[in-house]
N, C-alpha and C. Protein backbone atom coordinates (compact mmCIF):
# COMPACT_ATOMS: atom_id res chain seq x y z
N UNK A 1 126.73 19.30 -19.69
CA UNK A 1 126.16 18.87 -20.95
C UNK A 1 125.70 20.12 -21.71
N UNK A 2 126.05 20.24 -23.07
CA UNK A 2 125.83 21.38 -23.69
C UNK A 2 123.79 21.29 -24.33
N UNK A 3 123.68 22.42 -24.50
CA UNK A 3 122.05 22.37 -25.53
C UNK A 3 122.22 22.35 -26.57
N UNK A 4 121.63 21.11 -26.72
CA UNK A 4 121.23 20.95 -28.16
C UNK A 4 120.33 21.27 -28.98
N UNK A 5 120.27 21.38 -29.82
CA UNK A 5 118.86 21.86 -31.10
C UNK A 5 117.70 21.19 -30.25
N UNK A 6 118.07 19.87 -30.10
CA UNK A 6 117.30 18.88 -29.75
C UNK A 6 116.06 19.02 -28.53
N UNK A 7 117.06 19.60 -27.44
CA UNK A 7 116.85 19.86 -26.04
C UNK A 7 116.20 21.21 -25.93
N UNK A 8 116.74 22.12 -27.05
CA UNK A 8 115.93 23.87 -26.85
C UNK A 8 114.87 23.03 -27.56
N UNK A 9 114.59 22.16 -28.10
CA UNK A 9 113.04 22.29 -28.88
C UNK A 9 112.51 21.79 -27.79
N UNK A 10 112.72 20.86 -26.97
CA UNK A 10 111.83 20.04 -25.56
C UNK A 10 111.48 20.78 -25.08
N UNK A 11 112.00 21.88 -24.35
CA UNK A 11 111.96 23.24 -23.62
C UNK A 11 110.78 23.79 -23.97
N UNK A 12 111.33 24.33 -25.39
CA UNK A 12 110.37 24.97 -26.04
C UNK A 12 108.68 24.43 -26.35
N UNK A 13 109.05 23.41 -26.36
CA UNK A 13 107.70 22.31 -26.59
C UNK A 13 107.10 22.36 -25.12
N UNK A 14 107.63 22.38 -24.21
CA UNK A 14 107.03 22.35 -23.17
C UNK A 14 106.51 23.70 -22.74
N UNK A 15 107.32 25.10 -22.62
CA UNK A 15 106.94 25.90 -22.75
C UNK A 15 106.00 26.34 -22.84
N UNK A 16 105.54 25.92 -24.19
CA UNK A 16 103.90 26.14 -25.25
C UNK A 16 103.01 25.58 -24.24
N UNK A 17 103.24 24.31 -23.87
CA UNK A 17 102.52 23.37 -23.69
C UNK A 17 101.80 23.84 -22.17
N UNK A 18 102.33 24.66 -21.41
CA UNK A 18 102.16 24.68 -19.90
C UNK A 18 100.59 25.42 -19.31
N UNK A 19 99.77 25.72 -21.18
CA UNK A 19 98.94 25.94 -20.77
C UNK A 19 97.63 24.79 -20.72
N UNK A 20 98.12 23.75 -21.45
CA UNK A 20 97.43 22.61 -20.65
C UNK A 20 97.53 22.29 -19.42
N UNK A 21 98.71 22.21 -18.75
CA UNK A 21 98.87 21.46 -17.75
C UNK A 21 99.49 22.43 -17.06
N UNK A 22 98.72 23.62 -16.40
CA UNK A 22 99.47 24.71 -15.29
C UNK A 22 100.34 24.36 -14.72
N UNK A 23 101.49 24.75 -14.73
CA UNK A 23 102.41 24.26 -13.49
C UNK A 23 102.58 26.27 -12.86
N UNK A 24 103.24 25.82 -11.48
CA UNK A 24 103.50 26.77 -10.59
C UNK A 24 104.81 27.68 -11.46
N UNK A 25 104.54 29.07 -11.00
CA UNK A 25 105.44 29.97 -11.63
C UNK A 25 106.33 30.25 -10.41
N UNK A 26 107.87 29.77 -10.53
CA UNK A 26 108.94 29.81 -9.51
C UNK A 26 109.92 30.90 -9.71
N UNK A 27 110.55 31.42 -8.24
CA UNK A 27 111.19 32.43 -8.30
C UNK A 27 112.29 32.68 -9.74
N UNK A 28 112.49 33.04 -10.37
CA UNK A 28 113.90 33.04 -11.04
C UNK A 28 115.14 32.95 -10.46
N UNK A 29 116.23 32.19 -11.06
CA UNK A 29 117.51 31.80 -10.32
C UNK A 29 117.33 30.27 -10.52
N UNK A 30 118.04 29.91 -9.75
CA UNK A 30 118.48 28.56 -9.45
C UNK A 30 117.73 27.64 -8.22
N UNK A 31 117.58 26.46 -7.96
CA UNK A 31 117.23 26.44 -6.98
C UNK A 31 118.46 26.01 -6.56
N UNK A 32 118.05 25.46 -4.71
CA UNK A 32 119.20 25.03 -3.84
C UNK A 32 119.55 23.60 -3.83
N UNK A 33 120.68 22.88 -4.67
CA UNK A 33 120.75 21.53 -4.71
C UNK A 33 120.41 20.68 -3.35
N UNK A 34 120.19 19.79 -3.57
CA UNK A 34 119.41 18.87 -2.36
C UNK A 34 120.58 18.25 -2.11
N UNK A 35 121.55 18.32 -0.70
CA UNK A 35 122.56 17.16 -0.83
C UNK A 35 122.73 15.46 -1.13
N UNK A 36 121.67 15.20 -0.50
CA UNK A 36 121.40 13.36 -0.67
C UNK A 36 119.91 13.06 -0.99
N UNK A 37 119.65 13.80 -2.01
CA UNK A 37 118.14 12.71 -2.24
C UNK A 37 117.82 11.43 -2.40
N UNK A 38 118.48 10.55 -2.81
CA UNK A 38 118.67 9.85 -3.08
C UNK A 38 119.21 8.65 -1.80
N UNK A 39 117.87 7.90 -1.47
CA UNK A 39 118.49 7.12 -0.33
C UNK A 39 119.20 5.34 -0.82
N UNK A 40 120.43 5.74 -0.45
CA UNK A 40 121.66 4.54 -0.88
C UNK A 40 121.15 3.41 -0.17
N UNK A 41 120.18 3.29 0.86
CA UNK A 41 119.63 1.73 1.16
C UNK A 41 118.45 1.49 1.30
N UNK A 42 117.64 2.66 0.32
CA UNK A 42 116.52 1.99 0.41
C UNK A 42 115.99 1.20 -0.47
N UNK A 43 114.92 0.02 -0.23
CA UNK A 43 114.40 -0.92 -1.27
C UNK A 43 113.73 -0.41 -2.23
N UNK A 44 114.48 0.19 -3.27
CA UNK A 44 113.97 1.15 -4.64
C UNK A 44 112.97 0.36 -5.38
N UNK A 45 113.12 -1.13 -5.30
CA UNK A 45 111.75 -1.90 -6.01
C UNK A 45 110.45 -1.75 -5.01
N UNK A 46 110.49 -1.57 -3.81
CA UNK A 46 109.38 -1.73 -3.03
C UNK A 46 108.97 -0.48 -3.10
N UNK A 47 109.96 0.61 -3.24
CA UNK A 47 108.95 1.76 -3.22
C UNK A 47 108.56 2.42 -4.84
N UNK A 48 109.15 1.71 -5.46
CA UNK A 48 108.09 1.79 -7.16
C UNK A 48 106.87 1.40 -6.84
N UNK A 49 107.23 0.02 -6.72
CA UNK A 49 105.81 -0.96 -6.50
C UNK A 49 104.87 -0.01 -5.62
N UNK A 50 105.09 0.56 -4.47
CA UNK A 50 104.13 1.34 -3.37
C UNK A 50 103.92 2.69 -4.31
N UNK A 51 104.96 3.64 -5.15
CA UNK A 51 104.31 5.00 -5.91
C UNK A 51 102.43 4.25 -6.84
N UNK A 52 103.31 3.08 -7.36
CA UNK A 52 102.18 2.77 -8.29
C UNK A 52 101.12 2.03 -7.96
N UNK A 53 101.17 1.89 -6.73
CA UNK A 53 99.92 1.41 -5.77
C UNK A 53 99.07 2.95 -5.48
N UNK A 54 100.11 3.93 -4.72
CA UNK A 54 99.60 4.97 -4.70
C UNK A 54 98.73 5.73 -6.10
N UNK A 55 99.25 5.33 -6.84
CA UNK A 55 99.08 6.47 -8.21
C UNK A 55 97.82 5.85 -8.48
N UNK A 56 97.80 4.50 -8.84
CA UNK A 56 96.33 3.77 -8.60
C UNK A 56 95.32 4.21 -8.13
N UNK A 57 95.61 4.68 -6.82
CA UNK A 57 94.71 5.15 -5.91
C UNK A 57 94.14 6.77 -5.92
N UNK A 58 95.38 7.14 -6.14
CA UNK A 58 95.17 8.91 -6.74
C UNK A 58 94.75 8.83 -7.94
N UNK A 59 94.92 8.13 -9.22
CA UNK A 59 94.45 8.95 -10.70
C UNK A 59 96.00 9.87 -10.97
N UNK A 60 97.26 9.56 -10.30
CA UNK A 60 97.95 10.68 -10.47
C UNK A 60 98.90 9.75 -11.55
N UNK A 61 100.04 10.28 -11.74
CA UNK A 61 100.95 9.18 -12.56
C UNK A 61 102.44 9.01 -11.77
N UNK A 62 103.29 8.29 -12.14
CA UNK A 62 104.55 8.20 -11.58
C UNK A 62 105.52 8.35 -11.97
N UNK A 63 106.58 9.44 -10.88
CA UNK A 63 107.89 10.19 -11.40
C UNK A 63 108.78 9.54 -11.06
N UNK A 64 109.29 8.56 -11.47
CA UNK A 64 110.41 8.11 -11.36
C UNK A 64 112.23 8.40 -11.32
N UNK A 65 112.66 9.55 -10.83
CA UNK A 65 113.86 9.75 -10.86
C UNK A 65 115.38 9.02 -10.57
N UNK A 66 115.72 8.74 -11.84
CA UNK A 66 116.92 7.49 -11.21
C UNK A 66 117.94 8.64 -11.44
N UNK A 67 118.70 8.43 -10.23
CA UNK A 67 120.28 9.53 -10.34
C UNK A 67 121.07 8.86 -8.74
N UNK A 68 122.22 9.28 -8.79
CA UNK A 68 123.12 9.62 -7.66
C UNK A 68 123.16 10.48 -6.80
N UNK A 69 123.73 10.26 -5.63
CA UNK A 69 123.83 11.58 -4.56
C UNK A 69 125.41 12.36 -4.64
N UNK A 70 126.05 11.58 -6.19
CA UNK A 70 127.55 11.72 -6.31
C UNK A 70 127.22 12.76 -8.14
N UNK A 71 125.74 13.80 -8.58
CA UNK A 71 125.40 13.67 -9.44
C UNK A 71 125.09 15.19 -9.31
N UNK A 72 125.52 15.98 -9.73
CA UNK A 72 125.01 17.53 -9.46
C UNK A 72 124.03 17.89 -9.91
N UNK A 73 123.53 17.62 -11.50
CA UNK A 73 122.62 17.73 -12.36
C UNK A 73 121.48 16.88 -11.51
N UNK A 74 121.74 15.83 -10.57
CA UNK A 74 120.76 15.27 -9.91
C UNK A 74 119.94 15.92 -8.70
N UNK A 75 121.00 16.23 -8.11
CA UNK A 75 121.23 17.34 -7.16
C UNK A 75 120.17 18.36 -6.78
N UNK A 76 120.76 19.18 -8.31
CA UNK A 76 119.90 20.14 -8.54
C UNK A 76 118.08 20.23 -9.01
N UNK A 77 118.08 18.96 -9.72
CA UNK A 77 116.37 18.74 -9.99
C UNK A 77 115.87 18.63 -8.46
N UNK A 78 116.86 17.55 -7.75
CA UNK A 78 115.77 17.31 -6.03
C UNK A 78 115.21 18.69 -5.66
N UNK A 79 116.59 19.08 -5.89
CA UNK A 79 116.35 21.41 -5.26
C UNK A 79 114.75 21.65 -5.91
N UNK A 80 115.34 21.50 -7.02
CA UNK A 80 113.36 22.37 -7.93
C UNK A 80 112.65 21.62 -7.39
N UNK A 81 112.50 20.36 -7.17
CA UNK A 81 111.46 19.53 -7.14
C UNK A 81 111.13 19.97 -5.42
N UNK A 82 111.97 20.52 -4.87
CA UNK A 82 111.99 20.34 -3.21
C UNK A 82 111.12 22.17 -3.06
N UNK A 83 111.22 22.86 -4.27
CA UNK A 83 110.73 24.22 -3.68
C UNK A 83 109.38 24.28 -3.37
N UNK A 84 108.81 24.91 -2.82
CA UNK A 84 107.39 24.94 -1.79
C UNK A 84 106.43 25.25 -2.68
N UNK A 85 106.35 25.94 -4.08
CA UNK A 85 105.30 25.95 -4.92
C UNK A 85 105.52 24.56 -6.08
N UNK A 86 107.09 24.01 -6.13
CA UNK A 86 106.75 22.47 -6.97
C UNK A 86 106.44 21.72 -6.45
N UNK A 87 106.79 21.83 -4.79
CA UNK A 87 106.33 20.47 -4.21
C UNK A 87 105.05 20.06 -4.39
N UNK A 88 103.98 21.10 -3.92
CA UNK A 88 102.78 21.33 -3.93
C UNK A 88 101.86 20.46 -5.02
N UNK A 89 102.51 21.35 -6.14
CA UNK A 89 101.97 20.89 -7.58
C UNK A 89 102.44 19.77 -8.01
N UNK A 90 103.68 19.09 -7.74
CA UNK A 90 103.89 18.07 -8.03
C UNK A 90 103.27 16.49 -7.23
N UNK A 91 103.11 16.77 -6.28
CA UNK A 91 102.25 16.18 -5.34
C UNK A 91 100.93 16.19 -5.83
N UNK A 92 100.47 16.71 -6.41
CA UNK A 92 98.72 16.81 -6.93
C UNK A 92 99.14 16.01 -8.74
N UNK A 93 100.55 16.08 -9.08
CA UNK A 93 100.29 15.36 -10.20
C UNK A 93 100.85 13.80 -10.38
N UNK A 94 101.73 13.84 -9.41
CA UNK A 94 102.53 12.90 -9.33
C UNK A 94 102.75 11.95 -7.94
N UNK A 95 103.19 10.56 -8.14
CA UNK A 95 103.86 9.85 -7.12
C UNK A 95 105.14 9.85 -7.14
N UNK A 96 106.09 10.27 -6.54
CA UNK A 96 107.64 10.68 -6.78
C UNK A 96 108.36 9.60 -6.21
N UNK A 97 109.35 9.21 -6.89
CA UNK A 97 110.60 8.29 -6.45
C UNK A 97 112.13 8.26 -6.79
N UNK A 98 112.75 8.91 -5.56
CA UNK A 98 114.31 8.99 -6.20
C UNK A 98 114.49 7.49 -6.02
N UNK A 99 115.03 6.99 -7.09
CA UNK A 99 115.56 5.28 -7.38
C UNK A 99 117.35 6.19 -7.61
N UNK A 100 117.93 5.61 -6.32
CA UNK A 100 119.50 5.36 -6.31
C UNK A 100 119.89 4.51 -7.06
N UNK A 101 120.90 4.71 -8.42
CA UNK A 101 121.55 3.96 -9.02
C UNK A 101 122.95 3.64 -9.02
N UNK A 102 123.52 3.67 -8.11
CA UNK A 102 124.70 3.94 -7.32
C UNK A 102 125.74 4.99 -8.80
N UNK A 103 126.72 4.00 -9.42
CA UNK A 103 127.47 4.30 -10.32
C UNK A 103 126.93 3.70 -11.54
N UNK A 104 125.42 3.60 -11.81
CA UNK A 104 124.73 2.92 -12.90
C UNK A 104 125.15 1.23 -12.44
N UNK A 105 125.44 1.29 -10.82
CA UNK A 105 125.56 -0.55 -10.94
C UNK A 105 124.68 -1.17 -9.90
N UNK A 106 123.08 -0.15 -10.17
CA UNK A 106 122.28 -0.88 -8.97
C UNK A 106 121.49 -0.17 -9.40
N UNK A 107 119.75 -0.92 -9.13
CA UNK A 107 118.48 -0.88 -10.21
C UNK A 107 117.90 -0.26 -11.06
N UNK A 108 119.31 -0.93 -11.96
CA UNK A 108 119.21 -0.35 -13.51
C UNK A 108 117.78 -1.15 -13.93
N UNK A 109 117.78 -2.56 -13.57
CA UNK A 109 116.69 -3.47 -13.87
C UNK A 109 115.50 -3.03 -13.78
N UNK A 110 114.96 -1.39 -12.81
CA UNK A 110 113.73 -1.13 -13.02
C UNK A 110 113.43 0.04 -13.89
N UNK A 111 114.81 0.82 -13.91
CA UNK A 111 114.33 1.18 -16.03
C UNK A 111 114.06 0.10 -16.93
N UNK A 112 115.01 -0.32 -16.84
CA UNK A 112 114.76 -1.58 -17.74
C UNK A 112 113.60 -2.21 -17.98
N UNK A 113 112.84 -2.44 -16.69
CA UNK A 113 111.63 -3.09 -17.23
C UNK A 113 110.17 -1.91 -17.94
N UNK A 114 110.82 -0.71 -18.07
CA UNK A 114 110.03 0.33 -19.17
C UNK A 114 110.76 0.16 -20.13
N UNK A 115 111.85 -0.55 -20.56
CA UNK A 115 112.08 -0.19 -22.18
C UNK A 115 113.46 0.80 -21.99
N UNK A 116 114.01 0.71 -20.99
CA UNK A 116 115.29 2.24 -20.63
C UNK A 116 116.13 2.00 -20.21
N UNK A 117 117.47 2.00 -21.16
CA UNK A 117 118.76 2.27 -20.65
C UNK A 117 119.28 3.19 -20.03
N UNK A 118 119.76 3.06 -18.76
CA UNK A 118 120.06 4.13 -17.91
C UNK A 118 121.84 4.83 -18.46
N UNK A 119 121.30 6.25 -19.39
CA UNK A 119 122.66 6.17 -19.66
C UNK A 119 123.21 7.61 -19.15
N UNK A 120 122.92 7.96 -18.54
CA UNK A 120 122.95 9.69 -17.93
C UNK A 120 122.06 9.48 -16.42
N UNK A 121 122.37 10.32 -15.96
CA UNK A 121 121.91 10.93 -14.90
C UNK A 121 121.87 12.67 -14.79
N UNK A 122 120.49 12.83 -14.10
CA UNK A 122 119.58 12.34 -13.36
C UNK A 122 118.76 11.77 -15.24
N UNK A 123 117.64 10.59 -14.93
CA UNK A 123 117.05 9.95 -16.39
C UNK A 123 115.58 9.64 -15.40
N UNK A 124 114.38 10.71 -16.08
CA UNK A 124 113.60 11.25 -15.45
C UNK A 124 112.64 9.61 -16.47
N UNK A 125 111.61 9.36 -15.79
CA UNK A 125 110.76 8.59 -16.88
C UNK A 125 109.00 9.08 -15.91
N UNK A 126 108.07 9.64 -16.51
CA UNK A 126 106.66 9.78 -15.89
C UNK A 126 105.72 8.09 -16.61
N UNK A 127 105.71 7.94 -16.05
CA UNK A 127 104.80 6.82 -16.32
C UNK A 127 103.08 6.31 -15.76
N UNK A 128 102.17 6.18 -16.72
CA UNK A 128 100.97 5.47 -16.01
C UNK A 128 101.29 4.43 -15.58
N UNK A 129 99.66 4.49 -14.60
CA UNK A 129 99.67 3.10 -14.15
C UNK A 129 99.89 1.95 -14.49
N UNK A 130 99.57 1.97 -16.02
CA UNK A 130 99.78 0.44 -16.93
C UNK A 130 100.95 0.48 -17.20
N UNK A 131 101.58 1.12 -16.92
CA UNK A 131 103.40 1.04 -17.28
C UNK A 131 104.00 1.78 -18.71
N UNK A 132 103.11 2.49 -19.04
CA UNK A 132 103.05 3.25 -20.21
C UNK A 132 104.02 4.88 -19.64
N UNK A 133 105.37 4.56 -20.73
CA UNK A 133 106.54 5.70 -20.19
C UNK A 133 105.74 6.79 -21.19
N UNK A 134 105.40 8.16 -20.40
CA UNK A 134 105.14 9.24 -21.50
C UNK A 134 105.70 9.81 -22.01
N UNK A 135 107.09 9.81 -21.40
CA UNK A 135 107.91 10.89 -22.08
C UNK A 135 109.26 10.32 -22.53
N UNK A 136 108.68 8.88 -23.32
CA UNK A 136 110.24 7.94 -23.56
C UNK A 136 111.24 8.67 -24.53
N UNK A 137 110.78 9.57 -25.38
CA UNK A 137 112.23 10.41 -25.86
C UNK A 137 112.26 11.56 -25.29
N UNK A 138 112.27 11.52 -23.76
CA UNK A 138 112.61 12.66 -23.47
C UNK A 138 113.26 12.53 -21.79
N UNK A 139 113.58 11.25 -21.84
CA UNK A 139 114.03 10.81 -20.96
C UNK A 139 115.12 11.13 -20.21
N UNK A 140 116.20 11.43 -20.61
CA UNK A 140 117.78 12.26 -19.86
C UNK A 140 117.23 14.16 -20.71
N UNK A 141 116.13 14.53 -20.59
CA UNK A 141 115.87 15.63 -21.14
C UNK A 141 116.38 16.72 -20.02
N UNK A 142 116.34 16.06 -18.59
CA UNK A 142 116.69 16.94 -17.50
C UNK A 142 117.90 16.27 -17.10
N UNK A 143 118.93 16.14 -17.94
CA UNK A 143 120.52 15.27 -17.58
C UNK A 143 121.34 16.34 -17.64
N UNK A 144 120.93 17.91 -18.01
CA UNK A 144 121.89 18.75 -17.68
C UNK A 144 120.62 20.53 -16.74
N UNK A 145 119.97 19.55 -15.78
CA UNK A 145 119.30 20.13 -14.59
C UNK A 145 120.06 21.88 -14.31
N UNK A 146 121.38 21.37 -13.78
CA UNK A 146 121.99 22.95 -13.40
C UNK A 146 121.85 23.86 -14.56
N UNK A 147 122.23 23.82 -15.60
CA UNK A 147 122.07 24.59 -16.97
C UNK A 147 120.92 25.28 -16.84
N UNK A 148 119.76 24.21 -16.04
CA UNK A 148 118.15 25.07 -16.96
C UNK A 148 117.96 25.66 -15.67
N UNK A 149 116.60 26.38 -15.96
CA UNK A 149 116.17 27.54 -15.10
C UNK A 149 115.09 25.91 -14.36
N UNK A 150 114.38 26.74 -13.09
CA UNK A 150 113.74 25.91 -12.37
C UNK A 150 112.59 26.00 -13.03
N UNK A 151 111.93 27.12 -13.85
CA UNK A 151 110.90 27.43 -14.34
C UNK A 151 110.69 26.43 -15.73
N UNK A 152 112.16 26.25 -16.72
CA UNK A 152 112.08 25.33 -17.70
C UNK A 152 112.29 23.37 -17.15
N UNK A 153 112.72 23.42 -16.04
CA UNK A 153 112.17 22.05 -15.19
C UNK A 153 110.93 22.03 -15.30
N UNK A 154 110.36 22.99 -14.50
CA UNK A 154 109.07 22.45 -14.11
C UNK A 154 108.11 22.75 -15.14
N UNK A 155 108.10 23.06 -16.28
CA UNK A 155 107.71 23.19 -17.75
C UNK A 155 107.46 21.74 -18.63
N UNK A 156 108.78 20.94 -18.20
CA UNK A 156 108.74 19.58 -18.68
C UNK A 156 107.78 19.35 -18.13
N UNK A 157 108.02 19.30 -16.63
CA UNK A 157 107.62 18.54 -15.99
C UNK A 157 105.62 18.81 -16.20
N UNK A 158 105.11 19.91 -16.23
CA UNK A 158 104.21 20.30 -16.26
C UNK A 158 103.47 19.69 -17.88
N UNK A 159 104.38 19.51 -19.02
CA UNK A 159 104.21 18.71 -20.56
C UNK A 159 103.52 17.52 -20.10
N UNK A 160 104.89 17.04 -19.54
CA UNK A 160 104.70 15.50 -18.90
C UNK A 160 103.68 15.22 -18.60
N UNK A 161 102.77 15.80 -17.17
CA UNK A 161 101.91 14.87 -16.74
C UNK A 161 100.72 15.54 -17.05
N UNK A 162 100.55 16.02 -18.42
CA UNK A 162 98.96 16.33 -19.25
C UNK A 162 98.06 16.97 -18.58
N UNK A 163 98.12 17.25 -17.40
CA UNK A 163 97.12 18.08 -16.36
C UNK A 163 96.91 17.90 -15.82
């Protein structure tokens, strides 16, 4: 997927933004794609339902990642998300959930019930507890993952969840 005007301004917006919400400063490069994050039988509604039980309980919010294990751009976010200074920080901001969507023909229905057509992969959504998506136009913002640096991932990601 190429950058768009659109996508350098998200970046960029987030960028700015990272001094609200510190995120961890990661090696430069790439990270190491994750082969299967994404588990093909697990009950993806039960473990929403359990992030947002958790998140409840933390004050934290919920990362919802819907993608494939057939998805490189997917791939590659698990990698950032999997390195030892995002894990960390992401864990203190977030409840995380890879939701397997096979070929977009399996639980599309729990974007859906935020308001989201699943039309790309990986299609990131942070959401509160009340079901409030924060970052609804910015949703396939990480749909071309390999392209960006791990540092402009976790930049969004750092926008996203306000501190």
């Amino acid at each position: 997927m190429e950058l768009t005007l659109a996508k350098a301004f998200t970046v960029f917006v987030a960028i700015c933004l990272m001094a609200a919400a510190p995120a961890p400063m990661v090696p430069p490069g790439k990270a190491t794609p994750v082969a299967h994050p994404y588990d093909e039988t697990a009950d993806a509604h039960a473990a929403v339902a359990a992030a947002f039980a958790a998140a409840r309980a933390s004050g934290h919010k919920v990362l919802l990642d819907f993608g494939g294990n057939w998805c490189p751009d997917c791939r590659m976010l698990a990698g950032v998300l999997d390195m030892p200074a995002v894990r960390v920080w992401t864990a203190q901001h977030y409840e995380t959930v890879y939701v397997d969507v096979g070929r977009f023909n399996k639980n599309t229905d729990i974007a859906a019930r935020f308001g989201i057509k699943l039309k790309a992969a990986p299609t990131v959504l942070v959401v509160e507890t009340d079901g409030t998506v924060l970052n609804r136009n910015d949703v396939f913002a990480l749909a071309d993952a390999r392209s960006m640096s791990a540092q402009a991932v976790v930049a969004l990601l750092a926008a996203w969840s306000g501190g």
